[in-house]
C-alpha atoms as a PDB file:
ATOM      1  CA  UNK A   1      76.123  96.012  89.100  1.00  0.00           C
ATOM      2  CA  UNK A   2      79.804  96.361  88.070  1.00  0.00           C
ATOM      3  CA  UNK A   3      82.256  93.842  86.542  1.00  0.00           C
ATOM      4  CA  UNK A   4      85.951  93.986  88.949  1.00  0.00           C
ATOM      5  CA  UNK A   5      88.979  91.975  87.585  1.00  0.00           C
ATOM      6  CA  UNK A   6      91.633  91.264  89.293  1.00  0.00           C
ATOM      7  CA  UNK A   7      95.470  90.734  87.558  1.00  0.00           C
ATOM      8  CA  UNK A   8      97.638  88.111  88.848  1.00  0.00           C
ATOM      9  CA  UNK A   9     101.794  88.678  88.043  1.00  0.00           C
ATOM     10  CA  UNK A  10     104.960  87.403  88.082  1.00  0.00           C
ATOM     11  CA  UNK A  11     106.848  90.856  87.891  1.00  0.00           C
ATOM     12  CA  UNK A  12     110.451  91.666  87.745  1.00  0.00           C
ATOM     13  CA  UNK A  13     112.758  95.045  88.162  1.00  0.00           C
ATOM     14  CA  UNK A  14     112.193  95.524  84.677  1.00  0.00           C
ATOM     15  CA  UNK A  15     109.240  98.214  84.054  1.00  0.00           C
ATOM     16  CA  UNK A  16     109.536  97.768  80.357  1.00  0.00           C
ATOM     17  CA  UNK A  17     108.924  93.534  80.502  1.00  0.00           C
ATOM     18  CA  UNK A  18     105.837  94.043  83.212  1.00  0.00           C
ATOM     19  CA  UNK A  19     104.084  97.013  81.419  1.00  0.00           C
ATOM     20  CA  UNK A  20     103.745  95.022  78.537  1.00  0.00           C
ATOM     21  CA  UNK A  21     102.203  92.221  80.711  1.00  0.00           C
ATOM     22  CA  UNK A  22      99.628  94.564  82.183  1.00  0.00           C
ATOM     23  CA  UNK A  23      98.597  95.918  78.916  1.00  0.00           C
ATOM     24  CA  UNK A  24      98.007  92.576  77.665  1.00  0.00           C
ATOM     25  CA  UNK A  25      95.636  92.024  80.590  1.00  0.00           C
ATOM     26  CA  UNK A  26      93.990  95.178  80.617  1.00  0.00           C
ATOM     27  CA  UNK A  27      93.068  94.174  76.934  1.00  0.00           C
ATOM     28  CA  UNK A  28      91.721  90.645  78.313  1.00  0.00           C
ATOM     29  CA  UNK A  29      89.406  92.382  81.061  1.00  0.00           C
ATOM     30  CA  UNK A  30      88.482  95.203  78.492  1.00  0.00           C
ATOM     31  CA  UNK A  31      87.125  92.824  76.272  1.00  0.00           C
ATOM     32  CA  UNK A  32      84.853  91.498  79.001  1.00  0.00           C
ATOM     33  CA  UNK A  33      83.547  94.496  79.932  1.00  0.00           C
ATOM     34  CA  UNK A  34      85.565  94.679  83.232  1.00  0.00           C
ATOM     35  CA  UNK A  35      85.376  98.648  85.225  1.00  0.00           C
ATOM     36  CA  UNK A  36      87.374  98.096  87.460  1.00  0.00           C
ATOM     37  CA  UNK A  37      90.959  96.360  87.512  1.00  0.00           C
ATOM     38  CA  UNK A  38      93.684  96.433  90.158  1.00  0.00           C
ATOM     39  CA  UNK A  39      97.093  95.031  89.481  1.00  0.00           C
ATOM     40  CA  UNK A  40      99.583  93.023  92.452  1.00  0.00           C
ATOM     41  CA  UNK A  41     101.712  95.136  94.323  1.00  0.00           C
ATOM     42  CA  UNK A  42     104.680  96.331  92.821  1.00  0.00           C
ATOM     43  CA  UNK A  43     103.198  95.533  89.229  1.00  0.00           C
ATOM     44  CA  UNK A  44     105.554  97.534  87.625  1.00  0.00           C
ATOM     45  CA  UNK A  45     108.785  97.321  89.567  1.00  0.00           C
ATOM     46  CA  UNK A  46     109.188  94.355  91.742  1.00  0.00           C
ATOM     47  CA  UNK A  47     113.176  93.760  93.350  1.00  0.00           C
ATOM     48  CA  UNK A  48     115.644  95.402  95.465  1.00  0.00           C
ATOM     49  CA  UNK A  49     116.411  99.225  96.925  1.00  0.00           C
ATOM     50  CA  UNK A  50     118.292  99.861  94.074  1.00  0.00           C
ATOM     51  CA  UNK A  51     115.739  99.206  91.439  1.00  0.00           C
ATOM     52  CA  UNK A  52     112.725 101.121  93.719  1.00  0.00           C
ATOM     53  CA  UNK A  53     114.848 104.349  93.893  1.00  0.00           C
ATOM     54  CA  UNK A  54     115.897 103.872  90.291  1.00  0.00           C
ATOM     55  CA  UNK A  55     112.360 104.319  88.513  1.00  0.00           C
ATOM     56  CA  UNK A  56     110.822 106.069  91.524  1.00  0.00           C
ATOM     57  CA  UNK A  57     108.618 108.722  90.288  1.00  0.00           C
ATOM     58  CA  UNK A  58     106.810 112.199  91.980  1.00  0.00           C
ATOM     59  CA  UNK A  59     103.212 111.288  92.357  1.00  0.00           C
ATOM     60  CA  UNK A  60     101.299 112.389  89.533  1.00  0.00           C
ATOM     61  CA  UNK A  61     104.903 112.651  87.491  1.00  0.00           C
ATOM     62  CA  UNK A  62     106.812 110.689  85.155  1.00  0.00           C
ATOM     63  CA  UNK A  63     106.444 108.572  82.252  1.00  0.00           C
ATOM     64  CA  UNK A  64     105.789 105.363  83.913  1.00  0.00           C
ATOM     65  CA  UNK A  65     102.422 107.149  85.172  1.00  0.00           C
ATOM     66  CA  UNK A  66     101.664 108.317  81.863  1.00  0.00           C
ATOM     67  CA  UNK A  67     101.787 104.998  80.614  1.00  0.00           C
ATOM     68  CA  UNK A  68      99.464 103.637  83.118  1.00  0.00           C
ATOM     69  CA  UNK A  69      97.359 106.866  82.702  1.00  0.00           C
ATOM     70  CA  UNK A  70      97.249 105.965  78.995  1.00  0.00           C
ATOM     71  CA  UNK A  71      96.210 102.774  79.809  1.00  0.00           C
ATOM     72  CA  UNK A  72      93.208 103.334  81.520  1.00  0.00           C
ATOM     73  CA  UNK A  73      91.791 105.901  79.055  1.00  0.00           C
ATOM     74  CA  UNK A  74      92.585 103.983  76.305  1.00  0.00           C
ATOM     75  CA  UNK A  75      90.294 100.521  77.525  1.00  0.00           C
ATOM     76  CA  UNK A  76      87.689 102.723  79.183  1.00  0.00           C
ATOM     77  CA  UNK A  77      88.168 101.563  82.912  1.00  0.00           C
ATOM     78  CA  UNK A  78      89.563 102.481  86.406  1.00  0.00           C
ATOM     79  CA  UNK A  79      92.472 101.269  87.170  1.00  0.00           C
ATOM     80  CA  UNK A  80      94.195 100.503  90.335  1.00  0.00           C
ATOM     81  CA  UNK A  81      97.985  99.713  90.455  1.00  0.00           C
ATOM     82  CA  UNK A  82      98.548  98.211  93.562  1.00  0.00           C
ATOM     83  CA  UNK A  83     102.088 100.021  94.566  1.00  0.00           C
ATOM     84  CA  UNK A  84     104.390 102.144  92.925  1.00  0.00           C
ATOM     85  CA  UNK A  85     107.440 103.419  94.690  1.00  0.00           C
ATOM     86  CA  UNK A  86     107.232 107.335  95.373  1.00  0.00           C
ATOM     87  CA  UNK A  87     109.364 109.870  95.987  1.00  0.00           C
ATOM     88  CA  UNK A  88     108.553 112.241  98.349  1.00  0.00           C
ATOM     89  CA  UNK A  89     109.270 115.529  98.749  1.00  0.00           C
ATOM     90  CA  UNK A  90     111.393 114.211 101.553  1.00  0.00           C
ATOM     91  CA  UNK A  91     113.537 112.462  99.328  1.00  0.00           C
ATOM     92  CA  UNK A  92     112.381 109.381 100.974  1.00  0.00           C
ATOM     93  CA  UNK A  93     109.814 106.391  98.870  1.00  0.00           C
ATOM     94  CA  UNK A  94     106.594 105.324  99.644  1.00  0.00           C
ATOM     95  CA  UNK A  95     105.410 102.009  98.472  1.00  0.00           C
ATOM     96  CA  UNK A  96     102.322 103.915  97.338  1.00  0.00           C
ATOM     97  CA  UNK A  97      98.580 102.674  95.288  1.00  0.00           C
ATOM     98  CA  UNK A  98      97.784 104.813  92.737  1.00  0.00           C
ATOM     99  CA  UNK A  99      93.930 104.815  91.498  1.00  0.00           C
ATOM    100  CA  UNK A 100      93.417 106.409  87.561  1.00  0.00           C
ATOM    101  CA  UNK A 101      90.071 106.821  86.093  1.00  0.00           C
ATOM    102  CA  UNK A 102      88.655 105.992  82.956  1.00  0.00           C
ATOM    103  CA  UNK A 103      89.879 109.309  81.620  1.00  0.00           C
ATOM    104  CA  UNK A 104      93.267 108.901  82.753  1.00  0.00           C
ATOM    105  CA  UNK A 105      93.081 111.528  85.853  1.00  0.00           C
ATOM    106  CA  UNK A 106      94.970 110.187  88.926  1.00  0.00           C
ATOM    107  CA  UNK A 107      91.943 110.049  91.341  1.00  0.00           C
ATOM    108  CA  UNK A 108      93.595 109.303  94.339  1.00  0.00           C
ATOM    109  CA  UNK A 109      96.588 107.081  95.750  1.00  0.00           C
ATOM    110  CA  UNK A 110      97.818 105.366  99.512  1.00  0.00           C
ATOM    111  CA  UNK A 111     101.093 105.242 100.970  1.00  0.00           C
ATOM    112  CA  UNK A 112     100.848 101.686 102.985  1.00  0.00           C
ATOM    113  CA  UNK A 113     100.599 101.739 105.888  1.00  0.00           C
ATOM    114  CA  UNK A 114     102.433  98.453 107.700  1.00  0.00           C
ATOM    115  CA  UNK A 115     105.553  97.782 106.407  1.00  0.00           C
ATOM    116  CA  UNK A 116     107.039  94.493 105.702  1.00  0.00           C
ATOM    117  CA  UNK A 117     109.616  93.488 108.753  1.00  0.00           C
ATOM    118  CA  UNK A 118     109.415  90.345 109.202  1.00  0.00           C
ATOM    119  CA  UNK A 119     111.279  86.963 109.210  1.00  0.00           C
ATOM    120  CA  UNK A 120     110.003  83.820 106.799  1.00  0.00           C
ATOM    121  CA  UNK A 121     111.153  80.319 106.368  1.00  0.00           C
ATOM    122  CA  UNK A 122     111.491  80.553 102.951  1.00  0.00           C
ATOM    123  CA  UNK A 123     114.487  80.736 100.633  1.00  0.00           C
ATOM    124  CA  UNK A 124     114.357  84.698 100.999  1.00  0.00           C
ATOM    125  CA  UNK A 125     114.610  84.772 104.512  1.00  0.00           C
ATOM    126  CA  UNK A 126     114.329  88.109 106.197  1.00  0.00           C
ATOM    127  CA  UNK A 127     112.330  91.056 104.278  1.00  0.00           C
ATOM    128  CA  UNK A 128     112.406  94.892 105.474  1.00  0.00           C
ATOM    129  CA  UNK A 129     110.543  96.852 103.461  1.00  0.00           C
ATOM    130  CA  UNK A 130     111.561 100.262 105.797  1.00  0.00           C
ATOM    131  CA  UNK A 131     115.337  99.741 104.178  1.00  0.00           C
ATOM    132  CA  UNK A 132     113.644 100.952 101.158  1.00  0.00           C
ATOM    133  CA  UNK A 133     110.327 102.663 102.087  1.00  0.00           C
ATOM    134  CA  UNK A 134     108.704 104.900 104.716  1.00  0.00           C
ATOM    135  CA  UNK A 135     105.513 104.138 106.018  1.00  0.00           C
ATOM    136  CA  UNK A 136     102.519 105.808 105.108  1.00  0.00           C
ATOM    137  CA  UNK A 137      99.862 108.116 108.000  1.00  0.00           C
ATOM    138  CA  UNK A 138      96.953 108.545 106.711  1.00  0.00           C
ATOM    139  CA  UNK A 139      94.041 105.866 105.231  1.00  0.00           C
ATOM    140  CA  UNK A 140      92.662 106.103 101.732  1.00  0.00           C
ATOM    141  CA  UNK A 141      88.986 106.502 100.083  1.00  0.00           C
ATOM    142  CA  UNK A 142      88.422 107.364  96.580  1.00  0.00           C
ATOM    143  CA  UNK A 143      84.781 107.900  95.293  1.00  0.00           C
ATOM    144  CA  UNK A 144      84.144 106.231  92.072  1.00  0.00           C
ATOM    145  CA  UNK A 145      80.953 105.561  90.076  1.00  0.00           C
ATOM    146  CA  UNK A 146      80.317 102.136  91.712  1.00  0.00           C
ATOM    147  CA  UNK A 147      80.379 103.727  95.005  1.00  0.00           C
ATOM    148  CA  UNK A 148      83.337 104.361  97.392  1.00  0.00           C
ATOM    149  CA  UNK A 149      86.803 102.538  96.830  1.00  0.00           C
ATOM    150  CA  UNK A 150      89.082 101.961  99.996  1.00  0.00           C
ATOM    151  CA  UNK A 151      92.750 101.617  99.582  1.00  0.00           C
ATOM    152  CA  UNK A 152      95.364  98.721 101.487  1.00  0.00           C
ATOM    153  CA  UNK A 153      98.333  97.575 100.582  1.00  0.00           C
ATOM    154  CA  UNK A 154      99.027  93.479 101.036  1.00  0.00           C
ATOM    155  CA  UNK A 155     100.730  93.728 105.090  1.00  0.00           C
ATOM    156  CA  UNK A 156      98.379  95.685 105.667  1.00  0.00           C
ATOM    157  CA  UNK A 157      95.739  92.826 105.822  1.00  0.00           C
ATOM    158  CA  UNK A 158      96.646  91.716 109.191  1.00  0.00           C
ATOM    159  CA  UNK A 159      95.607  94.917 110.484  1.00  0.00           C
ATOM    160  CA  UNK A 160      91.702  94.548 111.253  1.00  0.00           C
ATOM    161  CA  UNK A 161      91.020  98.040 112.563  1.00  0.00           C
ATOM    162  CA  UNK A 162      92.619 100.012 109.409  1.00  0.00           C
ATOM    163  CA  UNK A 163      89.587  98.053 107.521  1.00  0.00           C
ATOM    164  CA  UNK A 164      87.274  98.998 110.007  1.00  0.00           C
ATOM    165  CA  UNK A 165      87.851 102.704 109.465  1.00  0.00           C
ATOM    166  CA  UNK A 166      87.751 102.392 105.379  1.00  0.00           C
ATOM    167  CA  UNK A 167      84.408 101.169 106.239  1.00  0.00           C
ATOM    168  CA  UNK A 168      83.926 103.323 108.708  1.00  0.00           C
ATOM    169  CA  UNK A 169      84.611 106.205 105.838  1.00  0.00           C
ATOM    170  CA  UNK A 170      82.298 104.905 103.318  1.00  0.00           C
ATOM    171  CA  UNK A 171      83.770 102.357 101.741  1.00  0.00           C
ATOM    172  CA  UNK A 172      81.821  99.932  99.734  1.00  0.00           C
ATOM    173  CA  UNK A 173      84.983  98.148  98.316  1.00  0.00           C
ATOM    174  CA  UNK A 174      88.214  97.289  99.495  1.00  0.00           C
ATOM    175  CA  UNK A 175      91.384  96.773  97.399  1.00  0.00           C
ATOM    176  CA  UNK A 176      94.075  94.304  98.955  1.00  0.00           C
ATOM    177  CA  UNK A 177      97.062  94.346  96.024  1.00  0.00           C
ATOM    178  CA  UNK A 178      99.856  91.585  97.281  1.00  0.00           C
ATOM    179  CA  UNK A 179     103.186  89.983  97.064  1.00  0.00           C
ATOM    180  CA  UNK A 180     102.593  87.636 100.058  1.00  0.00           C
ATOM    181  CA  UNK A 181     104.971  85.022 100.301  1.00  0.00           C
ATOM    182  CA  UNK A 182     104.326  81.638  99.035  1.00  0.00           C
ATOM    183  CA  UNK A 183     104.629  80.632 102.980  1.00  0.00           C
ATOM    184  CA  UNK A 184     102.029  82.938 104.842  1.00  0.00           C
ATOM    185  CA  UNK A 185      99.970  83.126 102.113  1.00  0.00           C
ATOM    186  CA  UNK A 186      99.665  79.645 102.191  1.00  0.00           C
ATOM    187  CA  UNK A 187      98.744  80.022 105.466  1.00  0.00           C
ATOM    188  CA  UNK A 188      96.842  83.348 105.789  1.00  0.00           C
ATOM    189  CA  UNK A 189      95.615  84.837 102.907  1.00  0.00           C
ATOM    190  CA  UNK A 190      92.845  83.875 101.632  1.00  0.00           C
ATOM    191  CA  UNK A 191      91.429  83.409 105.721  1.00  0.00           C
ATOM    192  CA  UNK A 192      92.917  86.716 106.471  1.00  0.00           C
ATOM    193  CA  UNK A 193      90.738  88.481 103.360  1.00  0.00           C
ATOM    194  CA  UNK A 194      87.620  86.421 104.060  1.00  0.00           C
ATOM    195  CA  UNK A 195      87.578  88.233 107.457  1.00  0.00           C
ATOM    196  CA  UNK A 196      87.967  91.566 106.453  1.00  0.00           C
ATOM    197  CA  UNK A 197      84.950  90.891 103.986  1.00  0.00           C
ATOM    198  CA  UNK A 198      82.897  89.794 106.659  1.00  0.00           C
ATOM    199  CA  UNK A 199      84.115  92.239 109.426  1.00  0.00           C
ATOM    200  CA  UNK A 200      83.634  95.325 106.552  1.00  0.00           C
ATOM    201  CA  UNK A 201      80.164  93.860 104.681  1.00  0.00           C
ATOM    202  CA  UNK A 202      83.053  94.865 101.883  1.00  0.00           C
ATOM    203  CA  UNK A 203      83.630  93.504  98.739  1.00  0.00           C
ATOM    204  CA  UNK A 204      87.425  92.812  99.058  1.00  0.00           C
ATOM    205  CA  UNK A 205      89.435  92.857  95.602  1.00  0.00           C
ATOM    206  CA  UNK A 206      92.591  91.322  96.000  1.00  0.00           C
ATOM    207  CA  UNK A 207      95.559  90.808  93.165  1.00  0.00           C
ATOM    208  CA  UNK A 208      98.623  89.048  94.122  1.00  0.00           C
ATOM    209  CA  UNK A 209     101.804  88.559  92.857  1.00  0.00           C
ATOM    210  CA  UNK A 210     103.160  84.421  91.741  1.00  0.00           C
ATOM    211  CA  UNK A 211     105.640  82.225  91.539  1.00  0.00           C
ATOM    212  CA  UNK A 212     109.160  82.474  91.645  1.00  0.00           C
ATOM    213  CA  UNK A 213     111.654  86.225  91.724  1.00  0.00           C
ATOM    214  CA  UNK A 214     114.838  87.145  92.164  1.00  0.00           C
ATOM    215  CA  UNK A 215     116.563  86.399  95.292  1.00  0.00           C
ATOM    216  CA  UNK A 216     114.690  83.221  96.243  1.00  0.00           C
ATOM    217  CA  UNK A 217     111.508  85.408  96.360  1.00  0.00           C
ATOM    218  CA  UNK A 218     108.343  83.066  96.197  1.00  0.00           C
ATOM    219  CA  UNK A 219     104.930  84.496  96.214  1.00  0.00           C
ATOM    220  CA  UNK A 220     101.656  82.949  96.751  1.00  0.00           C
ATOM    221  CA  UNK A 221      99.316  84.036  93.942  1.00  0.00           C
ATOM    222  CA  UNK A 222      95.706  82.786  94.712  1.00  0.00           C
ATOM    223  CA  UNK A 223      94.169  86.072  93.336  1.00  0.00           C
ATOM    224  CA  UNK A 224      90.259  86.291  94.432  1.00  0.00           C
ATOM    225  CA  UNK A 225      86.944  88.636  94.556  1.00  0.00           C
ATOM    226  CA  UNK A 226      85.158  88.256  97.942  1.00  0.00           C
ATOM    227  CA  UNK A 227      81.666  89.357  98.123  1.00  0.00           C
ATOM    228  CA  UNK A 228      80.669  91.077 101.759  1.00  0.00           C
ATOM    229  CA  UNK A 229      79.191  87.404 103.393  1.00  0.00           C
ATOM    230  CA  UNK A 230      82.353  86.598 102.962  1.00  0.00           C
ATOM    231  CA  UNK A 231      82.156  83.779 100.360  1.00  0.00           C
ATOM    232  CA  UNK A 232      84.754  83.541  97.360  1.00  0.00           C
ATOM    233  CA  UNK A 233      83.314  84.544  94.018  1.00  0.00           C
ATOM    234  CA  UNK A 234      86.310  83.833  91.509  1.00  0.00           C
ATOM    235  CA  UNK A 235      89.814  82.878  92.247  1.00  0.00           C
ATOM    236  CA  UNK A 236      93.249  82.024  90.122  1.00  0.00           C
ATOM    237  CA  UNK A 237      95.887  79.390  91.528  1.00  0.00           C
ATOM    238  CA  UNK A 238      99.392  80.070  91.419  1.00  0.00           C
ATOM    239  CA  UNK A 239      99.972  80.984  87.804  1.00  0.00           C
ATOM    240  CA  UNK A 240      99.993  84.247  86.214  1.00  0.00           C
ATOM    241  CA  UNK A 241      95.993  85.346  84.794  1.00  0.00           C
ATOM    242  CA  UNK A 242      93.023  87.307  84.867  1.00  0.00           C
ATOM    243  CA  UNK A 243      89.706  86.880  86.825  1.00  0.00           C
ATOM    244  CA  UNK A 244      86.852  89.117  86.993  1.00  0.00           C
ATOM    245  CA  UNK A 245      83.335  89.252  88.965  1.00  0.00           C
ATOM    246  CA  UNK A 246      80.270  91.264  88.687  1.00  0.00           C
ATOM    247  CA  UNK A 247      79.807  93.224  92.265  1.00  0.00           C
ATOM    248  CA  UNK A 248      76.335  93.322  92.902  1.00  0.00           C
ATOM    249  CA  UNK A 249      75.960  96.107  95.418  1.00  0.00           C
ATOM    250  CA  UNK A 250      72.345  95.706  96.773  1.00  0.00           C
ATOM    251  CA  UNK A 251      74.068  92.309  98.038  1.00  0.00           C
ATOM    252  CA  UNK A 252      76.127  94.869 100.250  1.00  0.00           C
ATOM    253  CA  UNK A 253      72.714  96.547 101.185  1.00  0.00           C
ATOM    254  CA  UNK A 254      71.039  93.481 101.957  1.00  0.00           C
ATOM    255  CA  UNK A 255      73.729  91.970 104.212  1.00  0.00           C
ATOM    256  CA  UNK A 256      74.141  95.642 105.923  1.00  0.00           C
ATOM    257  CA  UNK A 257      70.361  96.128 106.735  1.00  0.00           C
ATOM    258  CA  UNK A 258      70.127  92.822 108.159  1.00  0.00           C
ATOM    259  CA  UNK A 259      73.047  92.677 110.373  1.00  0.00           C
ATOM    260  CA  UNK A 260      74.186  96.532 110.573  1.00  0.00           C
ATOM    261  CA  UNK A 261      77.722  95.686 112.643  1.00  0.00           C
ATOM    262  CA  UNK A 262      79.024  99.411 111.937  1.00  0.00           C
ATOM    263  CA  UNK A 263      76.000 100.616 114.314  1.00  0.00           C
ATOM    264  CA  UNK A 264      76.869  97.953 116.399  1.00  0.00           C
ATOM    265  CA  UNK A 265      80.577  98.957 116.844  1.00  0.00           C
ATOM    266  CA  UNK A 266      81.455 100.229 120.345  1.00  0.00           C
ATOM    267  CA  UNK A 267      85.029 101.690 120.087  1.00  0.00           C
ATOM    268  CA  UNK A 268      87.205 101.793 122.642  1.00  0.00           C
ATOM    269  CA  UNK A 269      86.813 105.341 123.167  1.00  0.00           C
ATOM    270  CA  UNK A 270      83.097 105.099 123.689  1.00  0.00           C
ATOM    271  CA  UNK A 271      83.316 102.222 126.720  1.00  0.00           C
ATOM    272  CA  UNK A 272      83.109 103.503 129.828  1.00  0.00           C
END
């Protein structure tokens, strides 16, 4: 048994104004007891190319990470911030999770995967998040004490077979950090994470960014904890917050032994 919380933001480009946030929350979730925390996507920086390459750090470098390192040590929990932009040694940015234990050591991070390109009747419009970033290549599992943590990044959810392989690597719980739009979330998210709970016998963790951002930006919100039937264990609306669960992983066992789909799967490089 493990309490998860889950923080739900309205962020700006303004690192300074959203750390400040966070470490309000992280002092909310502490105080419950909370182990395990991831933040929305972009928790810390949240606008345009400009403001990504402007407080862009090197992974595991910088005094944004030290702050969130800081963080985590100092209320005794892991913490997941759901994308940071990167710079590689490239040059170019990654929209990239970064995972910090309770002692402040960067444990392991993900460069997403699927990348934003899309067109949305909303006030925004068109989004392309490869202007800015280059996509990640390789998945993402960090072991933790409460078992093994697998890494996504909010686009990423409409991709059923990168879930399959987290599970397919051990994982035991899934992280889904967001900033989907107030229209497909509407629409998608919360069915979208339901499957992946039910498809992985996960326990899906998923923070999303709120209300309204620069440029006509409007995100969804609707923060939620998923257990692996795929029910919906504690949710927030559309309003900035906290939630937290306790993940009870002999649920996970339970559901698994019954029904074992992993054994099940037949890949398509195994059909004749």
């Amino acid at each position: 048994m493990m309490k998860a919380g889950v923080i739900q933001m309205t962020s700006s480009a303004d690192p300074a104004h959203n750390m400040k946030t966070l470490q309000a929350s992280l002092h909310r979730l502490s105080d419950q007891g909370v182990k395990l925390v991831l933040t929305p996507e972009n928790a810390l920086v949240f606008g345009g190319k400009h403001d990504y390459q402007r407080h862009a750090e090197r992974l595991g470098h910088g005094p944004l990470q030290q702050q969130l390192a800081k963080l985590a040590h100092q209320y005794d929990l892991w913490l997941v911030v759901g994308a940071f932009p990167i710079q590689n040694d490239n040059g170019l940015l990654s929209s990239t999770s970064l995972v910090f234990d309770n002692a402040g050591h960067l444990r392991g991070s993900y460069d997403k995967l699927h990348l934003f390109d899309v067109e949305v009747a909303d006030a925004h419009g068109r989004y392309r998040e490869s202007d800015y970033f280059a996509a990640g290549d390789q998945l993402s599992t960090v072991n933790t004490p409460f078992g093994c943590l697998g890494l996504s990044i909010c686009y990423d959810l409409r991709f059923a077979p990168l879930y399959q392989a987290l599970r397919a690597q051990g994982a035991d719980v899934i992280t889904v950090p967001a900033a989907f739009t107030r229209v497909t979330g509407q629409a998608h998210w919360e069915p979208l994470l339901r499957a992946r709970a039910i498809e992985t016998q996960c326990w899906i963790i998923a923070a999303g960014q709120c209300g309204e951002h620069s440029k006509g930006r409007q995100t969804w919100g609707h923060s939620m904890i998923i257990d692996p039937w795929g029910q919906v264990v504690t949710s927030l609306g559309r309003e900035p917050g906290v939630t937290w669960a306790e993940l009870d992983f002999s649920v996970s066992e339970s559901i698994r032994g019954k029904m074992p789909v992993l054994s099940h799967t037949r890949l398509q490089s195994q059909l004749k």
